[in-house]
Structure formats: C-alpha cells, structure tokens
C-alpha atoms as a PDB file:
ATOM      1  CA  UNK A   1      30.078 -23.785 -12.428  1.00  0.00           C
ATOM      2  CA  UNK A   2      31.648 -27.040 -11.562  1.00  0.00           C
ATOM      3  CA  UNK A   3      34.038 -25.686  -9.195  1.00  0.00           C
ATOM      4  CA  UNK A   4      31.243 -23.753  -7.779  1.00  0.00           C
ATOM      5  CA  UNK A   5      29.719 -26.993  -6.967  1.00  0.00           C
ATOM      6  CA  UNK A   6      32.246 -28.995  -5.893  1.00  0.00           C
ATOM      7  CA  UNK A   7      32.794 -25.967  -3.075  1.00  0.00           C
ATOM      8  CA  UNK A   8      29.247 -26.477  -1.805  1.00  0.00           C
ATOM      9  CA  UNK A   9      29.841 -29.976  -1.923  1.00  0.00           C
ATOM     10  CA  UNK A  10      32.644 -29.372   0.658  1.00  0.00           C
ATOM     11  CA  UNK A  11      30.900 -26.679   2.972  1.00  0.00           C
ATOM     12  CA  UNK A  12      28.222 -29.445   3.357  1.00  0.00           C
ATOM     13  CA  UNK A  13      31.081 -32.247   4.458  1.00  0.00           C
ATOM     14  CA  UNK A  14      32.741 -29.734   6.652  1.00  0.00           C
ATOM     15  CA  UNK A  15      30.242 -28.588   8.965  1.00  0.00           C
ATOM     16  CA  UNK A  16      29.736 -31.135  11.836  1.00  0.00           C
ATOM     17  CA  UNK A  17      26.381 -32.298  12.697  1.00  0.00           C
ATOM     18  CA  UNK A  18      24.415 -31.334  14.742  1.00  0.00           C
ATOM     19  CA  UNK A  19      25.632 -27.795  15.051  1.00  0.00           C
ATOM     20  CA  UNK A  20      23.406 -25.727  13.054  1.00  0.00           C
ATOM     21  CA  UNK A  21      21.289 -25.633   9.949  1.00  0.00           C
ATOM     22  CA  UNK A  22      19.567 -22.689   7.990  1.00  0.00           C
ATOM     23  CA  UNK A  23      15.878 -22.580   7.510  1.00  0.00           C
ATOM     24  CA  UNK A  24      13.620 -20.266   5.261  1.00  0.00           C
ATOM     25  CA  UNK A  25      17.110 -17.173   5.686  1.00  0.00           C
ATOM     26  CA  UNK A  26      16.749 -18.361   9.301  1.00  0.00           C
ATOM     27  CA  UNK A  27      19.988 -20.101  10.849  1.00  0.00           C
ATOM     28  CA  UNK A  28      18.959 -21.932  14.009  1.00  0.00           C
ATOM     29  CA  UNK A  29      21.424 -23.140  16.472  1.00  0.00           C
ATOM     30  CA  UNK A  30      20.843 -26.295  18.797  1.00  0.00           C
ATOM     31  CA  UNK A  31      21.435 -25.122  23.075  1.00  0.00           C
ATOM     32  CA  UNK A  32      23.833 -22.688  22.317  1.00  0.00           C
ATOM     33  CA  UNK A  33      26.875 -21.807  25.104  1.00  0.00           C
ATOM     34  CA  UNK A  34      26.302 -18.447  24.987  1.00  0.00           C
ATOM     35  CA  UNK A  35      24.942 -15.699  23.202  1.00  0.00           C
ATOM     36  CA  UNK A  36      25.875 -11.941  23.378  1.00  0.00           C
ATOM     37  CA  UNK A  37      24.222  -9.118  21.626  1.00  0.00           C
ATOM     38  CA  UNK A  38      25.884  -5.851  21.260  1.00  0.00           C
ATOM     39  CA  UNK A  39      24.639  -2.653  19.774  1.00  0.00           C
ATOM     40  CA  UNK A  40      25.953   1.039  18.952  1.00  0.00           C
ATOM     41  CA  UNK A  41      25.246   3.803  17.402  1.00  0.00           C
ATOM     42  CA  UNK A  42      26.592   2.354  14.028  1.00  0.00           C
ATOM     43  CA  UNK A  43      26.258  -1.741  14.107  1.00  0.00           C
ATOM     44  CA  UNK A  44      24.207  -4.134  15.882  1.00  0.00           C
ATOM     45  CA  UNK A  45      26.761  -7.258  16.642  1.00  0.00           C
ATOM     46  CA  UNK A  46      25.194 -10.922  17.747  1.00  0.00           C
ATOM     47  CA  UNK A  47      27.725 -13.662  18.557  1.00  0.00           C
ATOM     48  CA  UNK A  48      26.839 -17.219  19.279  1.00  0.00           C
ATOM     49  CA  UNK A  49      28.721 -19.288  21.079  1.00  0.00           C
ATOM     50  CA  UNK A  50      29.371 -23.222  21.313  1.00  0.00           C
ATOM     51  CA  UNK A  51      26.321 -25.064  19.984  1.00  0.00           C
ATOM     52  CA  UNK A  52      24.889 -28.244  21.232  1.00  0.00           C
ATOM     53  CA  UNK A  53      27.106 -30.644  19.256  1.00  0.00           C
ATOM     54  CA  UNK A  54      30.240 -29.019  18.498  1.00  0.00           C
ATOM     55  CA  UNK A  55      31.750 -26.013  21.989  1.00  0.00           C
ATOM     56  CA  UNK A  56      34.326 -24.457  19.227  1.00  0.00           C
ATOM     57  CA  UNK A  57      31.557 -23.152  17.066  1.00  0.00           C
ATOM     58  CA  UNK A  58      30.641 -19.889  16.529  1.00  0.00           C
ATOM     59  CA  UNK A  59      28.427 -17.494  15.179  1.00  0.00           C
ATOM     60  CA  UNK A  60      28.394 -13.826  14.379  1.00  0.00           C
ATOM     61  CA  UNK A  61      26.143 -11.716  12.788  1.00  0.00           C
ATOM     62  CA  UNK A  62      27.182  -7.802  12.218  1.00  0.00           C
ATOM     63  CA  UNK A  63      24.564  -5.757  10.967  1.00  0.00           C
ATOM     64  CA  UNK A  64      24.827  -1.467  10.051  1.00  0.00           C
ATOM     65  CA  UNK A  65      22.082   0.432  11.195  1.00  0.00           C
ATOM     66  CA  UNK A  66      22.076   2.369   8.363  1.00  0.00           C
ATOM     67  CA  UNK A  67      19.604   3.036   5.277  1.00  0.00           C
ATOM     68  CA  UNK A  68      21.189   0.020   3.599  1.00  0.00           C
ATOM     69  CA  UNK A  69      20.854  -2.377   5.936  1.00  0.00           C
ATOM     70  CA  UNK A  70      24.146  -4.449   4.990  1.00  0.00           C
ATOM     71  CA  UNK A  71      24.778  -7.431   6.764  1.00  0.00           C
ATOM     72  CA  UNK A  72      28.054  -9.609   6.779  1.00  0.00           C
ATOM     73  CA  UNK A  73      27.651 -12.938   8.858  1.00  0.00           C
ATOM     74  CA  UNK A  74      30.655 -15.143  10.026  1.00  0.00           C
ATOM     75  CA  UNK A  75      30.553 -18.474  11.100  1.00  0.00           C
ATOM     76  CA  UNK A  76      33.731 -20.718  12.804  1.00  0.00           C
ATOM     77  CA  UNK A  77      33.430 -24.519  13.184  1.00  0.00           C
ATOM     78  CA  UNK A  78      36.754 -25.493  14.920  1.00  0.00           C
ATOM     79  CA  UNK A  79      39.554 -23.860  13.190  1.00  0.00           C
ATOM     80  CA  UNK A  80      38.326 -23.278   9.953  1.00  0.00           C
ATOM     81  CA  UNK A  81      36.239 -20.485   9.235  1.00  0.00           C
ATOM     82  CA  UNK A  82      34.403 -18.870   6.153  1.00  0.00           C
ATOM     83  CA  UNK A  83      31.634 -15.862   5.362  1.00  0.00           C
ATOM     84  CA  UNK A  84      28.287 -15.750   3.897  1.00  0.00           C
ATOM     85  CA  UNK A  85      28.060 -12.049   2.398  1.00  0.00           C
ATOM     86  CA  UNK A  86      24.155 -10.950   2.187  1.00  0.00           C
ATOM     87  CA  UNK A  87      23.783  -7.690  -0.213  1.00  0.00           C
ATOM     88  CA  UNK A  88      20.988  -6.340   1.727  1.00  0.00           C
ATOM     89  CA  UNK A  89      18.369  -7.677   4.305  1.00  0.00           C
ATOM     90  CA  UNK A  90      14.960  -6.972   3.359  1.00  0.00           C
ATOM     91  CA  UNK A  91      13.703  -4.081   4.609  1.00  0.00           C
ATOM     92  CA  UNK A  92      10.821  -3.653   7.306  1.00  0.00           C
ATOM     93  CA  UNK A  93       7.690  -3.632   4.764  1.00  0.00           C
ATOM     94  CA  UNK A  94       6.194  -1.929   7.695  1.00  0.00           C
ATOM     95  CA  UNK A  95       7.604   1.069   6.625  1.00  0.00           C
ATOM     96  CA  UNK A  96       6.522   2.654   3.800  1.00  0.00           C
ATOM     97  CA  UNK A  97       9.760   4.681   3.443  1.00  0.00           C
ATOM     98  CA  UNK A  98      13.202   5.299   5.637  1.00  0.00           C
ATOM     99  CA  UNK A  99      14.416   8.212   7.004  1.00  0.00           C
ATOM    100  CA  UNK A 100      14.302  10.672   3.973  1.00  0.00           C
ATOM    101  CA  UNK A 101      13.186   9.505   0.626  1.00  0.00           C
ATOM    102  CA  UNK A 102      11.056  10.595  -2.459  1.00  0.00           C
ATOM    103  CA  UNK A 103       8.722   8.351  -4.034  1.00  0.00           C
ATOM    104  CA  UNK A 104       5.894   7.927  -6.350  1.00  0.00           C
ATOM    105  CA  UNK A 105       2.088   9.016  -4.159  1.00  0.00           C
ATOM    106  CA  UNK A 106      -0.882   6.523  -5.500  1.00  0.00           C
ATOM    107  CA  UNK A 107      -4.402   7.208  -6.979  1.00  0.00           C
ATOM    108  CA  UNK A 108      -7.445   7.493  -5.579  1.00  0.00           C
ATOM    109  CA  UNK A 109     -11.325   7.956  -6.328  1.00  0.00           C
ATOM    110  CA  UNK A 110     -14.094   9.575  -4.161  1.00  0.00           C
ATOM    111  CA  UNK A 111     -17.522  10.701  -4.345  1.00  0.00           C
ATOM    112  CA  UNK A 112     -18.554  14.246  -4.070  1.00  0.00           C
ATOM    113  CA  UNK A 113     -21.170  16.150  -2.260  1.00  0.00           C
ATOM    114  CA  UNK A 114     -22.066  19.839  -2.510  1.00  0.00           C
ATOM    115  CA  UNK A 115     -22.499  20.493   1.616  1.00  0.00           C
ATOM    116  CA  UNK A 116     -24.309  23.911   2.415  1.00  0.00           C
ATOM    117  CA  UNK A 117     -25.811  24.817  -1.249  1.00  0.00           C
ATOM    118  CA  UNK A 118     -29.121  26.147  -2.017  1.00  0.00           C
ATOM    119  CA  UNK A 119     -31.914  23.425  -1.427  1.00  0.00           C
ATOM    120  CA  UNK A 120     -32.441  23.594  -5.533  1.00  0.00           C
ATOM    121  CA  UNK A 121     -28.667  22.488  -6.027  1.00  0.00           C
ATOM    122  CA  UNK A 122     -29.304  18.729  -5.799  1.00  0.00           C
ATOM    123  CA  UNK A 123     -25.947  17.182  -6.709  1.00  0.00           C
ATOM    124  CA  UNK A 124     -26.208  13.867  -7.085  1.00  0.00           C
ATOM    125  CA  UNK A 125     -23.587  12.392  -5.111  1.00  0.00           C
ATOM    126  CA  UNK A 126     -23.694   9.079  -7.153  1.00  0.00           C
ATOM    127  CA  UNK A 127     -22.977  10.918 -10.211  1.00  0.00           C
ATOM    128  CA  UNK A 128     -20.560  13.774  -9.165  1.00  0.00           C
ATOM    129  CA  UNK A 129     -17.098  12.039  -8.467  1.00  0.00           C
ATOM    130  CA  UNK A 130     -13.452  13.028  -8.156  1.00  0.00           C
ATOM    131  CA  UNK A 131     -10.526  11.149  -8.911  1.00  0.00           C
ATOM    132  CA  UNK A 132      -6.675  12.314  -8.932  1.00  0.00           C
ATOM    133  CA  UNK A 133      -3.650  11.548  -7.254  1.00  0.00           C
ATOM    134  CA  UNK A 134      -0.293  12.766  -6.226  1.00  0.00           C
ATOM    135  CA  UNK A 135       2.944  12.546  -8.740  1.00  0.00           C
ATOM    136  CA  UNK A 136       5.576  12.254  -6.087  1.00  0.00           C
ATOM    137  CA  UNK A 137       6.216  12.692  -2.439  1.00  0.00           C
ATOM    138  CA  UNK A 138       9.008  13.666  -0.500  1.00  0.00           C
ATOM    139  CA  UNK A 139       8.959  11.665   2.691  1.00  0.00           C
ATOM    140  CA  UNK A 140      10.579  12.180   6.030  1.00  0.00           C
ATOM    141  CA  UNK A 141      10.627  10.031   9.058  1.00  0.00           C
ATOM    142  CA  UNK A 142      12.377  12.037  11.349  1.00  0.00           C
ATOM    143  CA  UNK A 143      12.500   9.845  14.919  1.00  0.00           C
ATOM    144  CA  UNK A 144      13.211   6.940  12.822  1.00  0.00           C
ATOM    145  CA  UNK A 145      10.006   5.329  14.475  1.00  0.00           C
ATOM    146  CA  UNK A 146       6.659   4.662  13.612  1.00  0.00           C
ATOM    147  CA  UNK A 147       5.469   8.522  12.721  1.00  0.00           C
ATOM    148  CA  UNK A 148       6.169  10.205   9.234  1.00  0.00           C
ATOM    149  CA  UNK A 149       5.576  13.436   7.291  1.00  0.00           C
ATOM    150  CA  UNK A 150       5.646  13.643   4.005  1.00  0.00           C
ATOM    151  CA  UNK A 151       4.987  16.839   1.129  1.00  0.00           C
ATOM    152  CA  UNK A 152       3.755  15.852  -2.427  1.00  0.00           C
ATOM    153  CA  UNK A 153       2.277  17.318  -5.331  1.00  0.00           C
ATOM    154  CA  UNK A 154      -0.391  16.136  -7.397  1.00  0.00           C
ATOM    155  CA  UNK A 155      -3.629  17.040  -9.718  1.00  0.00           C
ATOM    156  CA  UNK A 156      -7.448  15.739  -9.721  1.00  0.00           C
ATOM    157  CA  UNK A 157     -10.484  16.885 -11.622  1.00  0.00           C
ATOM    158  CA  UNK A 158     -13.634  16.738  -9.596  1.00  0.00           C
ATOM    159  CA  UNK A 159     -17.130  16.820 -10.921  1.00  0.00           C
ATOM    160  CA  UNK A 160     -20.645  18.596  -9.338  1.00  0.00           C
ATOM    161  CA  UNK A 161     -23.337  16.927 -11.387  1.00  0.00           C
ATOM    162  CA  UNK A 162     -27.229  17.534 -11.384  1.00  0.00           C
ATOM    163  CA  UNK A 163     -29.171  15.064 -12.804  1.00  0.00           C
ATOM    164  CA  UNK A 164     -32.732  16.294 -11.712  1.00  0.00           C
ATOM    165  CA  UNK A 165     -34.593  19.547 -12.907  1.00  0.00           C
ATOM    166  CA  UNK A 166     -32.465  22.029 -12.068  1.00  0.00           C
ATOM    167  CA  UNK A 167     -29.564  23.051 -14.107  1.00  0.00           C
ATOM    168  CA  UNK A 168     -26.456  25.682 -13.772  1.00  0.00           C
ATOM    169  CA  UNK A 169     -27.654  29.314 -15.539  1.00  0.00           C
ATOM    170  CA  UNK A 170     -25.128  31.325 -16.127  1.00  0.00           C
ATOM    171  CA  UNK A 171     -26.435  35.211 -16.787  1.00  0.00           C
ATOM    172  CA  UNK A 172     -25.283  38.172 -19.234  1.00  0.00           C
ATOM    173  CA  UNK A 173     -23.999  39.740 -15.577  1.00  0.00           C
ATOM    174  CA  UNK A 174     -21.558  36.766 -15.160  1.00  0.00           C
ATOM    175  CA  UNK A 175     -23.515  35.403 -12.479  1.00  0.00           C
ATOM    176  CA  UNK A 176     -24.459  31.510 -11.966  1.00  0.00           C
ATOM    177  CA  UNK A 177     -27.505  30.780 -10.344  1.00  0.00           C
ATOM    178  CA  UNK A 178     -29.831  27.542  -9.918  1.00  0.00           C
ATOM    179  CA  UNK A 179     -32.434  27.685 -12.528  1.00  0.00           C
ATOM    180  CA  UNK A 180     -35.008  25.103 -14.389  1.00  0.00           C
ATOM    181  CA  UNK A 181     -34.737  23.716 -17.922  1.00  0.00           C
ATOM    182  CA  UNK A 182     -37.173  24.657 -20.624  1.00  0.00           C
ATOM    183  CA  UNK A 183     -40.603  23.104 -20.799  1.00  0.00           C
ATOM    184  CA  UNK A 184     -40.692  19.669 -21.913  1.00  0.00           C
ATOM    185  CA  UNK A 185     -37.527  19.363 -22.166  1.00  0.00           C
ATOM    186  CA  UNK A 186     -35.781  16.187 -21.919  1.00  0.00           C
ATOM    187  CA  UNK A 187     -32.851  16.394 -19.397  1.00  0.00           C
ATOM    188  CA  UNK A 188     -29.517  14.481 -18.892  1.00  0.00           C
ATOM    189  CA  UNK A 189     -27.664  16.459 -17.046  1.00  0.00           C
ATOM    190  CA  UNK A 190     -26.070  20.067 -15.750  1.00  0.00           C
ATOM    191  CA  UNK A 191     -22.653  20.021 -14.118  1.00  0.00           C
ATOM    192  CA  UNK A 192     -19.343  22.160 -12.716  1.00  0.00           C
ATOM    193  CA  UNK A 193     -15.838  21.146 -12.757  1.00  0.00           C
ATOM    194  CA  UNK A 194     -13.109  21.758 -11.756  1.00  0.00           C
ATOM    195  CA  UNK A 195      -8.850  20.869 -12.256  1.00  0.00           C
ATOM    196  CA  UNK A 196      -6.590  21.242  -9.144  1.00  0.00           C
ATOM    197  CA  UNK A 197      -3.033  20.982  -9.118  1.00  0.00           C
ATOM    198  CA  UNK A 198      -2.446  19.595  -5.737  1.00  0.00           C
ATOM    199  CA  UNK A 199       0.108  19.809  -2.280  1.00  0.00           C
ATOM    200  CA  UNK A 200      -0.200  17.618   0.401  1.00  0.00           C
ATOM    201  CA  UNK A 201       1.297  18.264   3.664  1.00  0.00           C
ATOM    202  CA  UNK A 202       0.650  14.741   5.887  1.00  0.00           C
ATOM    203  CA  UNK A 203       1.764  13.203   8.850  1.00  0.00           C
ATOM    204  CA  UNK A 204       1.420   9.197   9.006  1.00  0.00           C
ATOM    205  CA  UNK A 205       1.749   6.446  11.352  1.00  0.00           C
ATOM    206  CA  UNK A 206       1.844   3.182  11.307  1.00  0.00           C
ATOM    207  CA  UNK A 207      -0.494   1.313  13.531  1.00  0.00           C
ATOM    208  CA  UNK A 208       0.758  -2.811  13.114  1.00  0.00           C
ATOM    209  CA  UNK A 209      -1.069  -5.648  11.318  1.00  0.00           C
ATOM    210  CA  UNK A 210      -0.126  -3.705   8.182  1.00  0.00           C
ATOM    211  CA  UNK A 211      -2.639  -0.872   9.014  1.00  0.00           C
ATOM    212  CA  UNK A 212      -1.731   3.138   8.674  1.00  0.00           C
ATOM    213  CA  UNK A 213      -3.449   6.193   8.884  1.00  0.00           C
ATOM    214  CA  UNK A 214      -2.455   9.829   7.713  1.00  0.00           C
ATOM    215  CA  UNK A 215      -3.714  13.107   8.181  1.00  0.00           C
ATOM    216  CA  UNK A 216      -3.197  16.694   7.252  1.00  0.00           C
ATOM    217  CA  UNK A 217      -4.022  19.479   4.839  1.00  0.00           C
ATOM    218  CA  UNK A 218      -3.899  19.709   1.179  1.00  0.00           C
ATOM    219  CA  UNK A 219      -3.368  23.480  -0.621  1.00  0.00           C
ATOM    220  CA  UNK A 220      -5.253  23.189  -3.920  1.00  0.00           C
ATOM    221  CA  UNK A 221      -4.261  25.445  -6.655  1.00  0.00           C
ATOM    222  CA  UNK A 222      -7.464  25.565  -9.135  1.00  0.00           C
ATOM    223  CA  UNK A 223      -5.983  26.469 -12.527  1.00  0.00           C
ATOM    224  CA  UNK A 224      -9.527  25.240 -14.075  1.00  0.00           C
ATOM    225  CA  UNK A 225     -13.445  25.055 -13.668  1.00  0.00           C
ATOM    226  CA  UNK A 226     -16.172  24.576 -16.465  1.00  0.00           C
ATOM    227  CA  UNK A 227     -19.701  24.655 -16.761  1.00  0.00           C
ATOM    228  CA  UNK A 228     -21.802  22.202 -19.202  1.00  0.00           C
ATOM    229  CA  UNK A 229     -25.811  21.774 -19.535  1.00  0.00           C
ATOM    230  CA  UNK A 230     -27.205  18.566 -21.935  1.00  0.00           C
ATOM    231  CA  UNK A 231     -30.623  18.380 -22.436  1.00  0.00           C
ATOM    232  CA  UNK A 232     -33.047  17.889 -25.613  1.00  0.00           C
ATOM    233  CA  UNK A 233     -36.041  20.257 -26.054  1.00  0.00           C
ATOM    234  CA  UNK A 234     -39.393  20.045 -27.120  1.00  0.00           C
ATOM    235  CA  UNK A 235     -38.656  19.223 -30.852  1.00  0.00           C
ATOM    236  CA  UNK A 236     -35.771  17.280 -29.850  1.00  0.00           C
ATOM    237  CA  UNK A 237     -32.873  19.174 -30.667  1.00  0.00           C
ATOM    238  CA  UNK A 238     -29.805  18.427 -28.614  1.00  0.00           C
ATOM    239  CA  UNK A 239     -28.695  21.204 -26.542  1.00  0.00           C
ATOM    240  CA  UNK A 240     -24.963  21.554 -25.337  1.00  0.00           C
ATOM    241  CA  UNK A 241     -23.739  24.572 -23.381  1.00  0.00           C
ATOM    242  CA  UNK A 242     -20.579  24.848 -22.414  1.00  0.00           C
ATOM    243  CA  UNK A 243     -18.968  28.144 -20.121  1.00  0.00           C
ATOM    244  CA  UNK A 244     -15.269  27.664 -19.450  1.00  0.00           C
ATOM    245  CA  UNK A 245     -15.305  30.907 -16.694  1.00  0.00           C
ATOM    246  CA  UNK A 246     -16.962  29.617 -13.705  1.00  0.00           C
ATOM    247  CA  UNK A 247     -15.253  32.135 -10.980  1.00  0.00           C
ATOM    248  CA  UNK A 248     -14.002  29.044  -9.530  1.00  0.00           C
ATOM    249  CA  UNK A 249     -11.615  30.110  -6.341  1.00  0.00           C
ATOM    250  CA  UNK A 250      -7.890  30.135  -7.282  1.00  0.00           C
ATOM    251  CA  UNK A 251      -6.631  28.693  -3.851  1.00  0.00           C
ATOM    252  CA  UNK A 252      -8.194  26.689  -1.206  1.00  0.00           C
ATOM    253  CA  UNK A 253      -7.588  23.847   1.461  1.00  0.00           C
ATOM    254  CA  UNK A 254      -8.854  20.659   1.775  1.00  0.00           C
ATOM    255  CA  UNK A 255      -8.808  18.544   4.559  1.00  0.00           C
ATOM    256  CA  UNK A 256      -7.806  14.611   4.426  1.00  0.00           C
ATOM    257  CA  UNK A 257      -7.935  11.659   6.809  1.00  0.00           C
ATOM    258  CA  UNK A 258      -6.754   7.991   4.868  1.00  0.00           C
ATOM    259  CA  UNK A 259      -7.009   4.874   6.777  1.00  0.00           C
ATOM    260  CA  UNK A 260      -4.758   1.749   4.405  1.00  0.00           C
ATOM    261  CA  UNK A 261      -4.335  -1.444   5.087  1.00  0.00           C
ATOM    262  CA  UNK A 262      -1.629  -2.809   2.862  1.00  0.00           C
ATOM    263  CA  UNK A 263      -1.534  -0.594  -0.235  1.00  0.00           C
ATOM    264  CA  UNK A 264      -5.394  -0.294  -0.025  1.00  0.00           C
ATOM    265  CA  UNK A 265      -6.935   3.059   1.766  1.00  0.00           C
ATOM    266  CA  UNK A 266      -9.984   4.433   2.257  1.00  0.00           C
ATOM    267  CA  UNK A 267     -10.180   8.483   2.970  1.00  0.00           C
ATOM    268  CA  UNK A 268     -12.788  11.293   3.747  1.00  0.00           C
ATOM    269  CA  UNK A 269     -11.769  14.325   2.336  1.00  0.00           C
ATOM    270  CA  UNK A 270     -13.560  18.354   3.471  1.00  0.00           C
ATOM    271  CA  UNK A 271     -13.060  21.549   1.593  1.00  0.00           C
ATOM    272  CA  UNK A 272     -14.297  24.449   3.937  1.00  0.00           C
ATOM    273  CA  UNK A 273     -13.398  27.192   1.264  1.00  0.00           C
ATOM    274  CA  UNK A 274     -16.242  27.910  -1.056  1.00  0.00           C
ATOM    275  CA  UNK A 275     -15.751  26.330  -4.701  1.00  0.00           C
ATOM    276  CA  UNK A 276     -17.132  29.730  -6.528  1.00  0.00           C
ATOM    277  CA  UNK A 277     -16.093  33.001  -5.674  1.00  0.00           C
ATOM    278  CA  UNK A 278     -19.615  33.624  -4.023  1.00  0.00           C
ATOM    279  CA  UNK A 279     -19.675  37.145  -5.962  1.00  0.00           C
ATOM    280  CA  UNK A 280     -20.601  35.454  -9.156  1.00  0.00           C
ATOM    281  CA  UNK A 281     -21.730  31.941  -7.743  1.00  0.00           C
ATOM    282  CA  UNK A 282     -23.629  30.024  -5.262  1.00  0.00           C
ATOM    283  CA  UNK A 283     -22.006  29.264  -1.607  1.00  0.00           C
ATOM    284  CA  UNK A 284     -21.654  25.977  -1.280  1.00  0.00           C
ATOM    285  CA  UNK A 285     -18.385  23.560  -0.111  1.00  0.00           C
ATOM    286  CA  UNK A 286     -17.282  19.719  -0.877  1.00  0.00           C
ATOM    287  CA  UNK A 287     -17.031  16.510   1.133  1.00  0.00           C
ATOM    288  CA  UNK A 288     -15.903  14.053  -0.485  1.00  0.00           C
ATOM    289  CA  UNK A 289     -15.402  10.061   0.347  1.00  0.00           C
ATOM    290  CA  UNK A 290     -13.599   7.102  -1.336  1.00  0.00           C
ATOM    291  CA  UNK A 291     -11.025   4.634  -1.786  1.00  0.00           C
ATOM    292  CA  UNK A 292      -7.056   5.258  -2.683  1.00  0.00           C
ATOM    293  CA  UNK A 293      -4.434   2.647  -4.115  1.00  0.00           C
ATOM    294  CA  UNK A 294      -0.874   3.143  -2.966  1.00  0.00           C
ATOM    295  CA  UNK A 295      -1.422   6.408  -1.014  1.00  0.00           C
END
C-alpha cells in the first residue's frame, strides 16, 4: 500500500503544470496543438497533441468498438511516458441491450375490459385486472442503432369480474350464458379467468431523453380458464361455485404498444380473438391498459 502511494505521489510531481488535469473520468487539455481522430472498423483512435503549457505532450485514447467496450489510454509528458488501463467504459444506458443478448423482461399490471359482449356482461373494468410478465428475452439489435427486436416468453393470469346482477351460468349442455342471481340474494361477485403462457415478438426504439416505445404481437398459449360465482342467499348461506372448464380458446394474439421512460412504461394491450370458444360461450374480446416496470 505504501509503495502504491508513494507512486501516486510521483505521477503527481511529474506531470508539468498546466498541461492537463482529469475531471469527473473527463481529462481536459488546455489549447491543444493538434488533435486527430481516427476510426475503423475495429478501434476508434484520438491523439492529442502539444497542450498549452508543455508542446511534447501527448495524448491517446484507443478505444474497440466491440461489445466490451475496452479502452487503453496513453499519455507522454516529454520523454517519459506511462498508461492508465480502464476495464470497461460504461456502456450507453441508452441502450437497453447490445447487439445480441438475453435478459430478464419486467412486470406489468393492466386493467381489463370485455369489448363487444352482450349488454348484460357488465365487467367491471375497476375490478377485472391482469397482471404478468415475461421470464426472459432474447434481444437483437441488428443495425447496431437505435431500433431493436426482441422474442420472450412469459405468463399472466387475467381476470373478467362482474360485480352487478348478473353472474356467469354455466348449463347441464356445457354452455355459459349471462344470467341473474337468485332472489334476494346478496351478491359479491361472478368472474372468468384465465392463465396464459406468453411469446412476445417486439420491435423497439429508442426515442432520446430516456424515452422508448415498442410494438408488436404477443402469441398467447391459454393452458387455463375458471369460472367462480360468490353470493349469499336469502337465508344467508354462502354460495361458492366454482367450474374449472370454461372452453377458454387454446391460442390467440394479442396486440401491444409500451411507451417507458426510464424503466417505467405504460402500455395498451388488444386481443381480437374471442376469449371462449363462442360454441359454448359468449363472444366477447379484451382491451386491456396499464403500467409495466422494466419492460
């Protein structure tokens, strides 16, 4: 550790005044001679020449345009020269990822409405929610600029949920249909759901002041639905019924737009396929709006 200091000691005698001092990672050089930048298809090279003080110093700065970003600097003052090794340069937060790279997706929360169902299916959009998010992503940026694709795969579990007087009836034929509770009976609530496993195929760009927006479609496998009615009746007996073969449809598409600033996003989200297979269920679809986290 001591000799450790003593060398800084001596870096700090040696270099003459006036020629250049380092600010914040920044090195700034008083009236410089001249300075040259060169670039290729492998390293950008910038060489400074002579500084206001001191016309045998120098300055160069080598940097690989590469995924890594290393950068060696050299500096010469007179005859005596040393280097300052940096690991990596931080990279351009800008970005959200490089050229190819797979990464964790984000979260995100929306509320649902039921768009085209029967005027008696009043979802209540306050009430009926979705929330999921994607497991990884495979990214790809493949002009090196400010456009991206990317492919994930993810889950969510999204709710339909009544909360006036109609409820979800399910028939001895297999059929659901919009029906009424009992008389006098005291409701809380009717609802469908259903589990998606999830696979986004986006296309992103990056729009400066650390705003993005993506877009694209999203092929929804749904491995699960459900169907459960609450409600007390007249004598006050609690009443749960619960139907775990809804007909939900096993595939669909949803379409996404996300707008983020900073790891914070707000989407709209529209699912033009029918949730039920309309042979055992009403015809209505889903559009959905809300907020995402790291998306």
């Amino acid at each position: 550790m001591k000799k450790l200091m003593v060398g800084i000691a001596l870096l700090a005698f040696t270099l003459p005044a006036g020629a250049q001092y380092q600010e914040n990672d920044s090195i700034v050089i008083n009236r410089p001679h001249k300075v040259t930048i060169i670039t290729n298809d492998k390293e950008q090279e910038i060489r400074v020449e002579g500084s206001e003080n001191n016309p045998d110093y120098s300055y160069v700065k080598r940097i690989s345009l590469n995924d890594d970003n290393y950068a060696v600097t050299q500096q010469k003052t007179g005859n005596w020269n040393f280097h300052i090794p940096f690991s990596k340069e931080k990279k351009n937060r800008k970005n959200r990822y490089s050229s190819d790279e797979v990464f964790c997706g984000g979260i995100y929360f929306g509320f649902v409405s039921a768009t085209g169902a029967p005027e008696a299916m009043n979802v209540n959009m306050s009430s009926s929610y979705e929330i999921g998010g994607n497991i990884i992503n495979f990214g790809l940026r493949p002009w090196k600029d400010e456009n991206r694709f990317s492919v994930g795969f993810g889950m969510r579990w999204r709710n339909y949920r009544m909360n006036g007087y109609s409820r979800f009836i399910k028939d001895d034929n297999q059929h659901i249909s919009i029906g009424s509770y009992p008389d006098n009976a005291d409701i809380d609530f009717s609802r469908l759901k259903l589990f998606s496993l999830t696979v986004p195929f986006m296309y992103a760009r990056d729009l400066g002041r650390n705003f993005s927006f993506s877009v694209g479609p999203e092929l929804c496998i749904n491995t699960y639905g459900s169907m459960k009615t609450h409600y007390k009746d007249a004598e006050g007996n609690a009443v749960k019924l619960l139907d775990k073969n809804i007909h939900q449809q096993k595939v669909s598409v949803d379409l996404q737009a996300h707008l983020i600033f900073h790891a914070i996003g707000a989407y709209v989200r529209y699912s033009p396929c029918h949730v039920l297979n309309t042979d055992f269920g009403p015809e209505f679809q889903t559009f959905t709006t809300g907020i995402s986290l790291f998306m």
